[in-house]
C-alpha atoms as a PDB file:
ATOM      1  CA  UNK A   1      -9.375  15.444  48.281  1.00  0.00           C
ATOM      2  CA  UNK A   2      -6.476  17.080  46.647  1.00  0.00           C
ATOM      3  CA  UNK A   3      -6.803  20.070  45.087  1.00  0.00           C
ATOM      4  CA  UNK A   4      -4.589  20.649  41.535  1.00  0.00           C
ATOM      5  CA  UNK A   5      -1.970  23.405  42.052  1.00  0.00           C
ATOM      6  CA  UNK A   6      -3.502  25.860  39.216  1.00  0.00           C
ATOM      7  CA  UNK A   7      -0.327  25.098  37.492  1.00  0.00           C
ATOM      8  CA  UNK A   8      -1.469  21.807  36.652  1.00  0.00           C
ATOM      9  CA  UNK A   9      -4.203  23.029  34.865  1.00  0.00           C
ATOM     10  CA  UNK A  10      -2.302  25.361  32.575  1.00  0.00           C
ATOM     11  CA  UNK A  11       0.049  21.939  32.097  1.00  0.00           C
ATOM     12  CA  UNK A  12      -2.726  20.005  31.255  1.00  0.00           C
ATOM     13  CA  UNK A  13      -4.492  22.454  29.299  1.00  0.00           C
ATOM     14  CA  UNK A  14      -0.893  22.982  27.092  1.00  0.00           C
ATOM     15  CA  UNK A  15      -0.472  19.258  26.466  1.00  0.00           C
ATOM     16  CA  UNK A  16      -4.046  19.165  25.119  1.00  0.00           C
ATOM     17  CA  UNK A  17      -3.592  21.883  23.518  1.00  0.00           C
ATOM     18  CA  UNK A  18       0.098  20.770  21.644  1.00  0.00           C
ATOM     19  CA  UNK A  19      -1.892  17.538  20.943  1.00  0.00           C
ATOM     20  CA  UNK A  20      -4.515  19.091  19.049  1.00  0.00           C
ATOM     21  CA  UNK A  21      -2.082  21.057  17.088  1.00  0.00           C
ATOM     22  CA  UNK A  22      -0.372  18.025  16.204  1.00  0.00           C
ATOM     23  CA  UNK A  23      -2.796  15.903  14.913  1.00  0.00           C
ATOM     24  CA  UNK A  24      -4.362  19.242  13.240  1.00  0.00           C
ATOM     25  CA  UNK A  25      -0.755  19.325  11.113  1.00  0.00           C
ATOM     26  CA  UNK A  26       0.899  16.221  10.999  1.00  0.00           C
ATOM     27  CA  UNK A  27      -2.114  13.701  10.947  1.00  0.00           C
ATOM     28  CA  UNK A  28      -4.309  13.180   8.092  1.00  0.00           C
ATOM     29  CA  UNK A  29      -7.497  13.877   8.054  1.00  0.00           C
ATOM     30  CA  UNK A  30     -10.479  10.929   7.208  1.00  0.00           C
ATOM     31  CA  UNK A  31     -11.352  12.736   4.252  1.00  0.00           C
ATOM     32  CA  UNK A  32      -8.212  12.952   3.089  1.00  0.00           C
ATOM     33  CA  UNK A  33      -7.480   8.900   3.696  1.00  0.00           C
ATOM     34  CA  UNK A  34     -10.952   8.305   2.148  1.00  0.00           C
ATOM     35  CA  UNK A  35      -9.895  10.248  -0.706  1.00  0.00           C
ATOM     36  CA  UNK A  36      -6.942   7.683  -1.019  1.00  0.00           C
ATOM     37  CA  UNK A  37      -8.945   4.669  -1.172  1.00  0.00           C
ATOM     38  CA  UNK A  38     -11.412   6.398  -3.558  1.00  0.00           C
ATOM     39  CA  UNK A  39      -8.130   6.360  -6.136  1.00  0.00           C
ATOM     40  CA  UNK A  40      -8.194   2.481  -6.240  1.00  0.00           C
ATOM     41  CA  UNK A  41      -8.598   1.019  -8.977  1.00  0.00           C
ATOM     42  CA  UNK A  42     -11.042  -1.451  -9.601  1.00  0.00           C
ATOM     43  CA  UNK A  43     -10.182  -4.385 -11.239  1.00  0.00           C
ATOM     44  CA  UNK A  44     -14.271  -6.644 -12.166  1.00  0.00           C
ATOM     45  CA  UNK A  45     -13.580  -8.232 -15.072  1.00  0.00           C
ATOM     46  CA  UNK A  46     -10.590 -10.782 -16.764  1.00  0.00           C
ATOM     47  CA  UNK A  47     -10.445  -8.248 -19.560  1.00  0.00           C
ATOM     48  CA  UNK A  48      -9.597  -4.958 -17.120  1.00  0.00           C
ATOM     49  CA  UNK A  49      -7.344  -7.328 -15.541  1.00  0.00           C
ATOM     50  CA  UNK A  50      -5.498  -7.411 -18.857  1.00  0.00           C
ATOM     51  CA  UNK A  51      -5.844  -3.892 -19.778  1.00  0.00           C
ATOM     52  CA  UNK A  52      -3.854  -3.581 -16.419  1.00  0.00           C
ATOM     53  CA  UNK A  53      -1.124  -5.927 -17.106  1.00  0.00           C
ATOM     54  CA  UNK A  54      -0.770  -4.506 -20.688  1.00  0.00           C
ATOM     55  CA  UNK A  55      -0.030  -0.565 -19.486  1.00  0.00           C
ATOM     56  CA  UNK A  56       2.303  -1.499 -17.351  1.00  0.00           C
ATOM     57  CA  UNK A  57       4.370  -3.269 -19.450  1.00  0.00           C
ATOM     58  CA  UNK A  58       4.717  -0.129 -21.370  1.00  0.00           C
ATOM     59  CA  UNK A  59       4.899   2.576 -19.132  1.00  0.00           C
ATOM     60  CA  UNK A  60       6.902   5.560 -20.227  1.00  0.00           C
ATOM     61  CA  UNK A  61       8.185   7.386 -17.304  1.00  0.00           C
ATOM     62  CA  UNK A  62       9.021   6.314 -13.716  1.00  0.00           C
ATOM     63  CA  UNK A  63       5.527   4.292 -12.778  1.00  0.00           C
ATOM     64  CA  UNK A  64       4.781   3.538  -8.986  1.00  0.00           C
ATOM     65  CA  UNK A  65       2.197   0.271  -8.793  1.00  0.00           C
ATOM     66  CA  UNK A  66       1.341  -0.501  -5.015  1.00  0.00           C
ATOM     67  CA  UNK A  67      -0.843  -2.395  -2.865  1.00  0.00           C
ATOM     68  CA  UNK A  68      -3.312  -1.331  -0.174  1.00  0.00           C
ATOM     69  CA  UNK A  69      -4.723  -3.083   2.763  1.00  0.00           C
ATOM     70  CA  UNK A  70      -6.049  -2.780   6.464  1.00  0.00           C
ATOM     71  CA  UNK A  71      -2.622  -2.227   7.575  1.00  0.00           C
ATOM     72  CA  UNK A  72      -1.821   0.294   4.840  1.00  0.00           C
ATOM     73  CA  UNK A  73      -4.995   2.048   5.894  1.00  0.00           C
ATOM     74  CA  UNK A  74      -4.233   2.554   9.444  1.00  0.00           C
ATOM     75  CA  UNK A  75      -0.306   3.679   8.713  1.00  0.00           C
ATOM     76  CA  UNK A  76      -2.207   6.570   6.520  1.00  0.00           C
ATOM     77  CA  UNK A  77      -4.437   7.337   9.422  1.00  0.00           C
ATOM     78  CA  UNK A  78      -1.770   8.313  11.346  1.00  0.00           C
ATOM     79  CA  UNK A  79       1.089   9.279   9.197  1.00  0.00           C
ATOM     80  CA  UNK A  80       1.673  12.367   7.058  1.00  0.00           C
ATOM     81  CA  UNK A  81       4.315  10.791   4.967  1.00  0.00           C
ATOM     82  CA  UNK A  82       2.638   7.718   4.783  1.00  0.00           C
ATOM     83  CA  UNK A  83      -0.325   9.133   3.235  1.00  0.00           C
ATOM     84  CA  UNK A  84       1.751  11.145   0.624  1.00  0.00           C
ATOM     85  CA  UNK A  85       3.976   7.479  -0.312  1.00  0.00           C
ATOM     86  CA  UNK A  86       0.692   5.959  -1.123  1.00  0.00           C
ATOM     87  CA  UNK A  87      -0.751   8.970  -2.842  1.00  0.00           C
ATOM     88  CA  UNK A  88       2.247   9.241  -4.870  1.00  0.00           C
ATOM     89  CA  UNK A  89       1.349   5.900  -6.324  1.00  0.00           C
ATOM     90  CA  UNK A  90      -0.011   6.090 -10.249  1.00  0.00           C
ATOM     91  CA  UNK A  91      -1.380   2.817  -9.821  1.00  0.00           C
ATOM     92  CA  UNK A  92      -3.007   1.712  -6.349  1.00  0.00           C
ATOM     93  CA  UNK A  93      -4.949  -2.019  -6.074  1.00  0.00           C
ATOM     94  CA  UNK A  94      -6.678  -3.314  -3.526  1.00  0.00           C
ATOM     95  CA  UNK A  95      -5.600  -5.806  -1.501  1.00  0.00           C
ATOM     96  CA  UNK A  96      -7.550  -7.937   1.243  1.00  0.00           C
ATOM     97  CA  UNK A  97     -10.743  -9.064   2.603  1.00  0.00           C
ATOM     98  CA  UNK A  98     -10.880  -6.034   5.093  1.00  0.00           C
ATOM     99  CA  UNK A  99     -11.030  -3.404   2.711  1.00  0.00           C
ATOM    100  CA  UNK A 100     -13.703  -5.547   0.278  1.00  0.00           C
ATOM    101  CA  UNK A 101     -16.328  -5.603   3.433  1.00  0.00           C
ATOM    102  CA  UNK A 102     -15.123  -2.128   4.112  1.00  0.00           C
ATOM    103  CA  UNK A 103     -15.547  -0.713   0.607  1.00  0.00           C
ATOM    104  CA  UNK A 104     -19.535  -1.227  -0.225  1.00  0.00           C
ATOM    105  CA  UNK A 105     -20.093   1.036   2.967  1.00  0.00           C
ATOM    106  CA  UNK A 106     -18.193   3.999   1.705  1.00  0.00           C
ATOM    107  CA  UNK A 107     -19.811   3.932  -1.911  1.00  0.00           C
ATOM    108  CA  UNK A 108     -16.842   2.384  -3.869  1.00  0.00           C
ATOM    109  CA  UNK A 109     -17.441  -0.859  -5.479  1.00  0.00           C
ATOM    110  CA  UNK A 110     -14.513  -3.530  -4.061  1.00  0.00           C
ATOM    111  CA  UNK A 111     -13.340  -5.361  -7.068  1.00  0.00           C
ATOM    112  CA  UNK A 112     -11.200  -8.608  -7.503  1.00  0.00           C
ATOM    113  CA  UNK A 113      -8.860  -9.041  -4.397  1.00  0.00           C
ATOM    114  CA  UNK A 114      -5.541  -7.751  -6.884  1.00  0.00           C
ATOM    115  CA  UNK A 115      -2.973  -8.818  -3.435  1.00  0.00           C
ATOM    116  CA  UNK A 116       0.599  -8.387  -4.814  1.00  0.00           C
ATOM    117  CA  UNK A 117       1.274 -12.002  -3.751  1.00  0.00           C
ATOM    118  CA  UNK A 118      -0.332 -13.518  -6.649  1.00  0.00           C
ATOM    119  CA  UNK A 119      -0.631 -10.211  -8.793  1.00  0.00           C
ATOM    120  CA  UNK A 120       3.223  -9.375  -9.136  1.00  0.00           C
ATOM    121  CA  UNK A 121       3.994 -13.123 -10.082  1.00  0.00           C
ATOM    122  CA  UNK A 122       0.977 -13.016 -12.759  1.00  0.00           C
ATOM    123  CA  UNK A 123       2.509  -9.707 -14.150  1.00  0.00           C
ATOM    124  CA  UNK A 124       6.701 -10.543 -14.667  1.00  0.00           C
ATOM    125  CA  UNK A 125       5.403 -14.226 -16.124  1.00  0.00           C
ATOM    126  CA  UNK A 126       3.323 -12.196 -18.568  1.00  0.00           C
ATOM    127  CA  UNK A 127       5.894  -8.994 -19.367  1.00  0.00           C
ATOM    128  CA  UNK A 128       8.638 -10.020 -22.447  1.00  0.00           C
ATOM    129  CA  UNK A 129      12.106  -9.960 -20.839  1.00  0.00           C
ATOM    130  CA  UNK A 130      13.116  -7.237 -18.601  1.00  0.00           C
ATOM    131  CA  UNK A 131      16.069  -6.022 -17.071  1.00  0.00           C
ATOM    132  CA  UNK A 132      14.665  -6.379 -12.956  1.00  0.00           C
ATOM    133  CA  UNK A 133      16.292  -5.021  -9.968  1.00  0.00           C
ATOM    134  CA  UNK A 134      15.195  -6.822  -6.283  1.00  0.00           C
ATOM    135  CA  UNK A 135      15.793  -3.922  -2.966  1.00  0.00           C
ATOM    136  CA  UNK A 136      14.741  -5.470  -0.303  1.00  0.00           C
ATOM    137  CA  UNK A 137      14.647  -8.222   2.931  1.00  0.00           C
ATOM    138  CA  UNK A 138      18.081 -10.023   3.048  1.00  0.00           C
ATOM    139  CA  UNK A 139      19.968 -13.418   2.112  1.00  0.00           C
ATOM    140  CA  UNK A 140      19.403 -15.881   1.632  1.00  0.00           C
ATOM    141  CA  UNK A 141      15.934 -15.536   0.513  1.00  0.00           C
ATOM    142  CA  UNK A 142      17.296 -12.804  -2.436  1.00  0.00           C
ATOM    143  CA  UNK A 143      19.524 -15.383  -3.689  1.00  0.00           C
ATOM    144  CA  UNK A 144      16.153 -18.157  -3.137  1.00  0.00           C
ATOM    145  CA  UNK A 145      13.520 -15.718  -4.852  1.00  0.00           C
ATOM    146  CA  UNK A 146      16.224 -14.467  -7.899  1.00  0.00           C
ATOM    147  CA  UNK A 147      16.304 -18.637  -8.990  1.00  0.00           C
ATOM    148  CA  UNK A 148      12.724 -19.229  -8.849  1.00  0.00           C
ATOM    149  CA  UNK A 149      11.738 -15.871 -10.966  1.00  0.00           C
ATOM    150  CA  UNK A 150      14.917 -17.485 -13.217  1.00  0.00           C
ATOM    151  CA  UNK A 151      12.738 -20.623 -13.386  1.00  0.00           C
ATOM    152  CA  UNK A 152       9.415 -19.111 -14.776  1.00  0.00           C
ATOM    153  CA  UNK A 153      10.353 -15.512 -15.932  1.00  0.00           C
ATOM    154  CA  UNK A 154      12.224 -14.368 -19.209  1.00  0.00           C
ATOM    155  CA  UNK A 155      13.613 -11.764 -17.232  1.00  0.00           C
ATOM    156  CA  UNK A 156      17.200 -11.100 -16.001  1.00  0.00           C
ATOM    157  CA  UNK A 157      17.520 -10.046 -12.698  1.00  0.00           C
ATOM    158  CA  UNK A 158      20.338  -7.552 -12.489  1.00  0.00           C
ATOM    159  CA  UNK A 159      20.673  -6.078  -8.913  1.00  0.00           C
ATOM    160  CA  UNK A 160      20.279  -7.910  -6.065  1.00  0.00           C
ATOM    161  CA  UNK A 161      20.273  -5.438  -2.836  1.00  0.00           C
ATOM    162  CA  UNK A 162      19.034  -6.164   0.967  1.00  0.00           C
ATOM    163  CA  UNK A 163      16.713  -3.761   2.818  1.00  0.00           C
ATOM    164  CA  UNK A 164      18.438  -2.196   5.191  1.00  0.00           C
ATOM    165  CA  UNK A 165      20.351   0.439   2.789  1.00  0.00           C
ATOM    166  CA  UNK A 166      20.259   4.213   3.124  1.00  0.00           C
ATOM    167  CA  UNK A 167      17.888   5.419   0.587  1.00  0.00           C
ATOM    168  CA  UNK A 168      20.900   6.908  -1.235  1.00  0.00           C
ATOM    169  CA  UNK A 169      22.677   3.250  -2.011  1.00  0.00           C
ATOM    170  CA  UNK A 170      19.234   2.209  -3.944  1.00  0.00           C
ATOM    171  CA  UNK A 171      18.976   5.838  -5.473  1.00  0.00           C
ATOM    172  CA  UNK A 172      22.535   5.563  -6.870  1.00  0.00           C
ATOM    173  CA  UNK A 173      22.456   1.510  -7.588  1.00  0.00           C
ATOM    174  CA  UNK A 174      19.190   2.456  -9.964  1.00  0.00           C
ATOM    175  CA  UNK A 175      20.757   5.847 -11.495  1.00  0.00           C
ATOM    176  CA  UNK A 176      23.679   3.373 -12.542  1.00  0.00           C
ATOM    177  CA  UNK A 177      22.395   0.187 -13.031  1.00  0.00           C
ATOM    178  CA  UNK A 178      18.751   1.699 -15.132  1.00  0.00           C
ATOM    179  CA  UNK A 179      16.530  -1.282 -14.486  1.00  0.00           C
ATOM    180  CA  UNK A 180      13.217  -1.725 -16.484  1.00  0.00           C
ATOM    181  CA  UNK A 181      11.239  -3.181 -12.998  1.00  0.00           C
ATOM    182  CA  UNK A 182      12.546  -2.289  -9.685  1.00  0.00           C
ATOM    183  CA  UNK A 183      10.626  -4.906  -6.991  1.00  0.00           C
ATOM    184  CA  UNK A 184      10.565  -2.980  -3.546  1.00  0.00           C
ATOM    185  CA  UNK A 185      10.390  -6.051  -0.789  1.00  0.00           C
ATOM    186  CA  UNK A 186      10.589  -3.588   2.022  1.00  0.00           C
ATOM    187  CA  UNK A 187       7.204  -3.220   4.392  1.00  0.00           C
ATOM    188  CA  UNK A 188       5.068  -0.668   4.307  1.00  0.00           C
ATOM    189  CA  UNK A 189       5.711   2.271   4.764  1.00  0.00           C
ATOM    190  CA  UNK A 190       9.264   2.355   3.791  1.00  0.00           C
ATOM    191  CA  UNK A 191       9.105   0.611   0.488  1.00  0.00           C
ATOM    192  CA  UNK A 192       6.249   3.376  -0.311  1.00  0.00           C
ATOM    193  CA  UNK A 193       8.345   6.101   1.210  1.00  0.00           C
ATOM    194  CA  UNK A 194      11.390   4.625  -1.135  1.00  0.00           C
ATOM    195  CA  UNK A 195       9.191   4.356  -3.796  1.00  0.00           C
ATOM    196  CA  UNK A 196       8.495   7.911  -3.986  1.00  0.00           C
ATOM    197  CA  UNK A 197      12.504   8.735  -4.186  1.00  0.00           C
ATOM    198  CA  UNK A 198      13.168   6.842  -6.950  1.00  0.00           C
ATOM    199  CA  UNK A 199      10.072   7.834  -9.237  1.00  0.00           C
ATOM    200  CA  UNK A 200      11.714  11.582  -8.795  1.00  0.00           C
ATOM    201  CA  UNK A 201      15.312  10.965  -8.695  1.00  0.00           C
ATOM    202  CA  UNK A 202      15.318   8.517 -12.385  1.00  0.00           C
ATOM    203  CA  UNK A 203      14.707   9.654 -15.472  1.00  0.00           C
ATOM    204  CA  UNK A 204      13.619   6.110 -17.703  1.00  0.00           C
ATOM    205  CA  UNK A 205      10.833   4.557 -17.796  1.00  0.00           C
ATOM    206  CA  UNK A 206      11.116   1.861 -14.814  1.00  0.00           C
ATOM    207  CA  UNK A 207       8.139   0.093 -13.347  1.00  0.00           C
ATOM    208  CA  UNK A 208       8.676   0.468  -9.459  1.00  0.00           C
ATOM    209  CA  UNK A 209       6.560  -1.914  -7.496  1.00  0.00           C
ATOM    210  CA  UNK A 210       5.930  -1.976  -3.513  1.00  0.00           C
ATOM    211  CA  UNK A 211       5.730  -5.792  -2.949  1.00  0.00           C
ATOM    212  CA  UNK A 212       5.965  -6.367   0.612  1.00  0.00           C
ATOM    213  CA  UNK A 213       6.530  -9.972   1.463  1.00  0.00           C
ATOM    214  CA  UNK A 214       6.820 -11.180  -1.951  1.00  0.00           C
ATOM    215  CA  UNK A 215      10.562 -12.224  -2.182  1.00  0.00           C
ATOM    216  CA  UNK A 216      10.089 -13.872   1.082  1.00  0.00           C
ATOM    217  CA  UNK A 217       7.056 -15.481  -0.162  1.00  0.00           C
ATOM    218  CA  UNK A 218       9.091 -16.513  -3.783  1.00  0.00           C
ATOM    219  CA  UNK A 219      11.934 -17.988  -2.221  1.00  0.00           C
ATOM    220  CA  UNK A 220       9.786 -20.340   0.714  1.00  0.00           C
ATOM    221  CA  UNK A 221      10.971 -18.032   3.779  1.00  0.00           C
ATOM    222  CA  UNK A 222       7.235 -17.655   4.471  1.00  0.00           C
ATOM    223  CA  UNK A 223       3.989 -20.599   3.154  1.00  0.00           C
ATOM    224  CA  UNK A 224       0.877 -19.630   1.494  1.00  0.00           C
ATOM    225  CA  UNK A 225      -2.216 -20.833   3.054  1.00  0.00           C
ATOM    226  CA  UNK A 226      -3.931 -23.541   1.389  1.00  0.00           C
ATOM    227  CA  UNK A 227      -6.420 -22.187  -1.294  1.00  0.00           C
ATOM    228  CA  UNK A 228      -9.256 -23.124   0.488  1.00  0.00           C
ATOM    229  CA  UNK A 229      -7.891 -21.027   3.014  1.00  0.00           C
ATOM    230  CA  UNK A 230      -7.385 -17.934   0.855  1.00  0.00           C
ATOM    231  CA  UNK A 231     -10.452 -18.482  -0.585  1.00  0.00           C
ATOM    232  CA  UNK A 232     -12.355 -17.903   2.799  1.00  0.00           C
ATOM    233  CA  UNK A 233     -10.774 -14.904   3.322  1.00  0.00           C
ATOM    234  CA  UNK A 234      -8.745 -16.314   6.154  1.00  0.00           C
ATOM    235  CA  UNK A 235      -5.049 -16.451   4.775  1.00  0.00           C
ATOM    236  CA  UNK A 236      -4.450 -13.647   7.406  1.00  0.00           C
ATOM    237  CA  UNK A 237      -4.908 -16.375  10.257  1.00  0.00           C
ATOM    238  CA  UNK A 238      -2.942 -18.628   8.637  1.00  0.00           C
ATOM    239  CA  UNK A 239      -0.059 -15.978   8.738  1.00  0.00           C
ATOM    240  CA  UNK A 240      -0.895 -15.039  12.071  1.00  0.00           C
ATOM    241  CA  UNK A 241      -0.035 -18.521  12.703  1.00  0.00           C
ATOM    242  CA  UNK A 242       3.267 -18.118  10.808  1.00  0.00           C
ATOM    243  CA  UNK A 243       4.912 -14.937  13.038  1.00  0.00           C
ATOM    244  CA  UNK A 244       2.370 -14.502  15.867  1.00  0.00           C
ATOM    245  CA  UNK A 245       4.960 -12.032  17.730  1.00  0.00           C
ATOM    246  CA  UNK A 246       5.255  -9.656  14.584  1.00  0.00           C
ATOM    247  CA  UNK A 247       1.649 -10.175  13.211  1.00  0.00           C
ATOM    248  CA  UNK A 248      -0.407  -9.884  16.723  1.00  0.00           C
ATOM    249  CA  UNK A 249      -0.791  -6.208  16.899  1.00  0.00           C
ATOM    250  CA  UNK A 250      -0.911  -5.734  12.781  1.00  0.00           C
ATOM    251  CA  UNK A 251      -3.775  -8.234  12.521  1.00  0.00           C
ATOM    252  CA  UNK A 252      -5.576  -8.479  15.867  1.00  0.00           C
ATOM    253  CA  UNK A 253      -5.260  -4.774  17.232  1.00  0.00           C
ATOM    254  CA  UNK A 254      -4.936  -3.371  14.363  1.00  0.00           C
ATOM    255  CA  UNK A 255      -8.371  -4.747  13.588  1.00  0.00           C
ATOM    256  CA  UNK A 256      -9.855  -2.078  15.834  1.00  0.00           C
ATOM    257  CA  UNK A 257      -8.088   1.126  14.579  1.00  0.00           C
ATOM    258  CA  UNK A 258      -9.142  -0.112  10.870  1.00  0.00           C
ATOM    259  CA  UNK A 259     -12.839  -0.728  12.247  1.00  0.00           C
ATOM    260  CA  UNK A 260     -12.587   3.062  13.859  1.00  0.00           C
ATOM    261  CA  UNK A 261     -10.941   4.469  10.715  1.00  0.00           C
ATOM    262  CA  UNK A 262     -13.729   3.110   8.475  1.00  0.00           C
ATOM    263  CA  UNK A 263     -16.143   4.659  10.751  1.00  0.00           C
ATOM    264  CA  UNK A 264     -14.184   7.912  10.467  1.00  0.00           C
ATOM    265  CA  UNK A 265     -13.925   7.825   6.783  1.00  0.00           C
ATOM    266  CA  UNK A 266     -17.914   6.908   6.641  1.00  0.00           C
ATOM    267  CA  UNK A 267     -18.580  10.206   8.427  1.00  0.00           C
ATOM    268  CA  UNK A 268     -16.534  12.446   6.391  1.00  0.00           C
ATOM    269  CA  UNK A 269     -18.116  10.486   3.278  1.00  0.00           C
ATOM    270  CA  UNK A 270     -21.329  12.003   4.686  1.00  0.00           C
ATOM    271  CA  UNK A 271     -20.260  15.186   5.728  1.00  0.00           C
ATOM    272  CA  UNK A 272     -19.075  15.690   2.299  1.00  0.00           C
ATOM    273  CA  UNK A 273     -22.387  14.709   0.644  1.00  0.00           C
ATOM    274  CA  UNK A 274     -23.981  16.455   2.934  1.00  0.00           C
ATOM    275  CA  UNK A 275     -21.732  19.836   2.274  1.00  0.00           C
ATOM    276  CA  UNK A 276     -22.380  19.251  -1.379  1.00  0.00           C
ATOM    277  CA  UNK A 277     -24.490  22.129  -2.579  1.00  0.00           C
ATOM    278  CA  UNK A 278     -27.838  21.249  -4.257  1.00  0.00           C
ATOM    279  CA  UNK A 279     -28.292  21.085  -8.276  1.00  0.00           C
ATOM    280  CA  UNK A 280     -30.999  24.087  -9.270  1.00  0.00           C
ATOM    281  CA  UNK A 281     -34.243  22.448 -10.417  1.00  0.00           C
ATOM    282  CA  UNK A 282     -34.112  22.788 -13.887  1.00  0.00           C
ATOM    283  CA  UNK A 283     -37.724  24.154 -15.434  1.00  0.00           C
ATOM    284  CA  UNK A 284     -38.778  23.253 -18.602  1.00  0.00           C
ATOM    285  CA  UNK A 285     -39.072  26.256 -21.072  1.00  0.00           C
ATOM    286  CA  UNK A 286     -43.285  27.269 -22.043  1.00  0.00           C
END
């Protein structure tokens, strides 16, 4: 048997050591990603649904609205700056059957499924005519989504950019061109990450709105699932289906690192509850 030269121990006991500290500073912790999710908003009814679309078609400052799924959950798990895009959100929906089974065991009721595939289109056909910027994915699908929205929006659509800017170019394309909406059609996280820029670098009030796949989605680049699909909660296959070599470790592996987060985030639920000091019993004055 071969004995470690003592060195190696010190080695190994420094990497463990350097990896602790790292995921002690940089890494969130569950609590902190459970105190995310806790910040969605629940949408139950048809009327909160309107309440919803109603503020923010009159926000008064620079507005973030984004989206949260299984994905976004494990990117927050991991990610520092992740974390703090999404947090930096002042409206956060839930999107996605993994979350709704999730939900009920951390305490937080689920809500309608508010995915910002058929949520964003709901909200520009029912906002009066706005002034709309698009940064994000590339031709021609801009060009394809611009003259459908054209087709069933009142809106004009005034800056048409592709994702794969600096942050600066959509920074100083916004300063100038002072959109109402701003659609983000970047992935997560860097649509959240770019998100968070512009809500501190403008100074109107602009609706910015992570939409992920949407463009792609608006101009045909990518097919829904049938609605009997969607309605089984398997439109997530049917996209597997659609880019199995960039969906495969999102959807399938990814499965597991959502299943342990959840887990995570159901212990520091309890720890919490548990840490929460008991109420005096009260005594009725004789």
């Amino acid at each position: 048997m071969t004995v470690p030269r003592p060195s190696s121990f010190v080695e190994r006991g420094g990497r463990e050591a350097a990896g602790a500290l790292f995921r002690e500073n940089f890494m969130p912790s569950p609590r902190e990603v459970l105190e995310l999710i806790e910040r969605i908003r629940c949408i139950s009814s048809e009327e909160e649904r309107r309440q919803l679309l109603a503020s923010l078609g009159a926000v008064e400052r620079p507005t973030v609205l984004s989206f949260i799924n299984a994905h976004g959950v494990n990117l927050c798990a991991v990610s520092e700056p992740a974390l703090a895009a999404f947090r930096a959100s002042d409206v956060l929906l839930r999107d996605g059957i993994a979350l709704q089974a999730a939900m009920p065991s951390l305490g937080i009721q689920p809500g309608f499924n508010m995915n910002g595939t058929d949520f964003i289109p709901l909200l520009l056909r029912t906002l009066p005519a706005r002034r709309v910027a698009i940064y994000g994915t590339e031709q021609p699908w801009l060009d394809g989504a611009r003259a459908r929205l054209e087709g069933c929006t009142p809106h004009s659509f005034i800056d048409l950019q592709h994702g794969f800017h600096p942050k600066e170019h959509y920074l100083e394309q916004a300063r100038q061109n002072r959109p109402d909406i701003i659609l983000l059609a970047m992935g997560m996280p860097r649509q959240e990450e770019m998100a968070i820029e512009l809500k501190r670098s403008l100074d109107h009030p602009v609706l910015i709105i992570n939409g992920g796949a949407i463009i792609d989605f608006l101009a045909g680049r990518f097919t829904r699932a049938p609605a009997l699909v969607q309605k089984a909660g398997l439109e997530w296959a049917f996209r597997l289906a659609q880019e199995p070599r960039r969906l495969f470790s999102r959807y399938c592996i990814g499965a597991f690192g959502f299943a342990r987060n959840v887990m995570l985030m159901r212990r520091a639920a309890t720890s919490r509850l548990s840490s929460t000091p008991a109420s005096a019993p009260m005594h009725k004055e004789l």
